[in-house]
Protein backbone atom coordinates (compact mmCIF):
# COMPACT_ATOMS: atom_id res chain seq x y z
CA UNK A 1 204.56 115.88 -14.36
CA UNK A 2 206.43 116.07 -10.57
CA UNK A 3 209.82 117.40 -10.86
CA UNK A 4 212.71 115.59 -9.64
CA UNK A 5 216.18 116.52 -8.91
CA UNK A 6 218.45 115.15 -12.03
CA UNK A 7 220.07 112.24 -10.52
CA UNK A 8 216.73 111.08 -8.56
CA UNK A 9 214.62 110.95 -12.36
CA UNK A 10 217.39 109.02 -14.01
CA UNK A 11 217.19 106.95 -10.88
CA UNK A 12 213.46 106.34 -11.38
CA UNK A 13 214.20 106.05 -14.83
CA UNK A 14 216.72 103.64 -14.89
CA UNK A 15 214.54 101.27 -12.28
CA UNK A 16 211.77 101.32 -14.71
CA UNK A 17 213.72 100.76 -17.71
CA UNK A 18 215.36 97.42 -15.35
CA UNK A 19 218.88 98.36 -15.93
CA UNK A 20 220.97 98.33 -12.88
CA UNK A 21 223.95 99.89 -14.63
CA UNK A 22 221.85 103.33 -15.44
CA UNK A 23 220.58 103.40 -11.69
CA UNK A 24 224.11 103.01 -10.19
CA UNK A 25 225.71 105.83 -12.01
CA UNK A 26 223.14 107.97 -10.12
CA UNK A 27 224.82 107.25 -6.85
CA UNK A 28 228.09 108.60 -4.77
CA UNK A 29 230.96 105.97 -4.93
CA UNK A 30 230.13 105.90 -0.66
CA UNK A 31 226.66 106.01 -1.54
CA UNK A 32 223.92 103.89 1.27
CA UNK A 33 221.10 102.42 0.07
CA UNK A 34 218.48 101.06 3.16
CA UNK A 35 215.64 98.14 1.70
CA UNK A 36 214.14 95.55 2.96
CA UNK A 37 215.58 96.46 6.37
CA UNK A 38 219.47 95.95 4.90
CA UNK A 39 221.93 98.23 3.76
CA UNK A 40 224.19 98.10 1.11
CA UNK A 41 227.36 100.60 0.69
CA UNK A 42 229.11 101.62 -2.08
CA UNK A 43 228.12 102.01 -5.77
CA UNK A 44 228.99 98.40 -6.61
CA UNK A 45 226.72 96.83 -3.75
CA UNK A 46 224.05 99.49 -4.94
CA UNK A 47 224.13 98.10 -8.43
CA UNK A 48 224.18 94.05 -7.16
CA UNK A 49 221.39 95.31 -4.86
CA UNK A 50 219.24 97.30 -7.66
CA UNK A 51 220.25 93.99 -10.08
CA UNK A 52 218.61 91.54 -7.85
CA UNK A 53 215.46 93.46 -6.98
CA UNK A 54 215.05 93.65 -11.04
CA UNK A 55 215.23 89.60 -11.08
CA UNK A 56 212.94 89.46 -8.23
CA UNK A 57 210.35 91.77 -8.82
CA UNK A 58 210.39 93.16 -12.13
CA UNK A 59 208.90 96.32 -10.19
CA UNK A 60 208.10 99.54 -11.86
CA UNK A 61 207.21 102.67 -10.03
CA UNK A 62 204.34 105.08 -10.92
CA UNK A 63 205.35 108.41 -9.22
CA UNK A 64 202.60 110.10 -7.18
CA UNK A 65 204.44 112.83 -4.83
CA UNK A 66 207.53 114.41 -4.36
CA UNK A 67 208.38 116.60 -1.06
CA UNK A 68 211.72 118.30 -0.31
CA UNK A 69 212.85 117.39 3.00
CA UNK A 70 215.23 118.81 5.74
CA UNK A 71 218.23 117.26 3.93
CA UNK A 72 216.59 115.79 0.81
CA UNK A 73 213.46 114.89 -1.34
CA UNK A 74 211.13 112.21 -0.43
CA UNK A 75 209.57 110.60 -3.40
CA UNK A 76 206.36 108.52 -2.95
CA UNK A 77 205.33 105.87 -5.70
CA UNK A 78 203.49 103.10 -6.20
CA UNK A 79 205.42 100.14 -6.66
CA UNK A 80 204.12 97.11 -9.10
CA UNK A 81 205.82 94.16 -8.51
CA UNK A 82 205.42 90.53 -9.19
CA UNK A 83 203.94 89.06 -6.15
CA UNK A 84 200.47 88.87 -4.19
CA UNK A 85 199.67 92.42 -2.75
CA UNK A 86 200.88 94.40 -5.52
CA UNK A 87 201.12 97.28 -6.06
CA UNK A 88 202.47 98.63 -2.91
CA UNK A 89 203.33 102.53 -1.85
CA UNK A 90 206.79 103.24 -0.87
CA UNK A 91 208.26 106.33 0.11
CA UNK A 92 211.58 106.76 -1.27
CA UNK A 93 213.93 109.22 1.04
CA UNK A 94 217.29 110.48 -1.22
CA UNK A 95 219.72 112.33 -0.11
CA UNK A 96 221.88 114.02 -2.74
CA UNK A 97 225.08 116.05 -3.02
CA UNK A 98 227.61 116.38 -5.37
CA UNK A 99 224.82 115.74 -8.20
CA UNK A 100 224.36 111.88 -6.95
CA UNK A 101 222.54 110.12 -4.92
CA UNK A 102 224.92 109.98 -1.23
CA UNK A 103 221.75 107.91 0.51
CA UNK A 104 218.62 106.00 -0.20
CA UNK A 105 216.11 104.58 1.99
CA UNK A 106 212.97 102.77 0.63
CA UNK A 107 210.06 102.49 3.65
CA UNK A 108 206.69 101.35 3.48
């Protein structure tokens, strides 16, 4: 099993489970979330943003690394999702402070 920081395994957890509501109370009420090449700020765009990937995907995320960073943990995981090509790996980039996720970035 890969350790993960507290609010980054509810995070994961929360995706997987598709409930939007348990992965926004992971992040900072300023949290940034990068995807798709947008951004969303604050915890209520994070939730619209985790609520529509759930309708359009359906994704879960099978864990495969996890590597503290200079300012964070970079989680890499393949991604299953409902569309030709799955699944994909992602590397997931958090920052966290304050026991929540302050950024997110989701890259190829």
């Amino acid at each position: 099993m890969i350790e993960l920081p507290e609010p980054i395994r509810r995070y994961f957890d929360g995706s997987n489970a598709h409930d939007p509501d348990v992965c926004a109370a992971c992040f900072a009420d300023d949290a940034i979330v990068r995807d798709e090449r947008h951004e969303h700020r604050g915890v209520g765009a994070v939730c619209e943003w985790m609520r529509d990937a759930i309708t359009r995907y359906g994704h879960t995320v099978e864990i495969l690394s996890s590597a503290e960073t200079g300012d964070g943990v970079t989680v890499t995981g393949r991604v299953s999702v409902n569309f030709p090509g799955s699944p994909i790996v992602l590397r997931h980039s958090f920052v966290v402070a304050g026991g929540k996720i302050a950024r997110l970035e989701i890259v190829p």
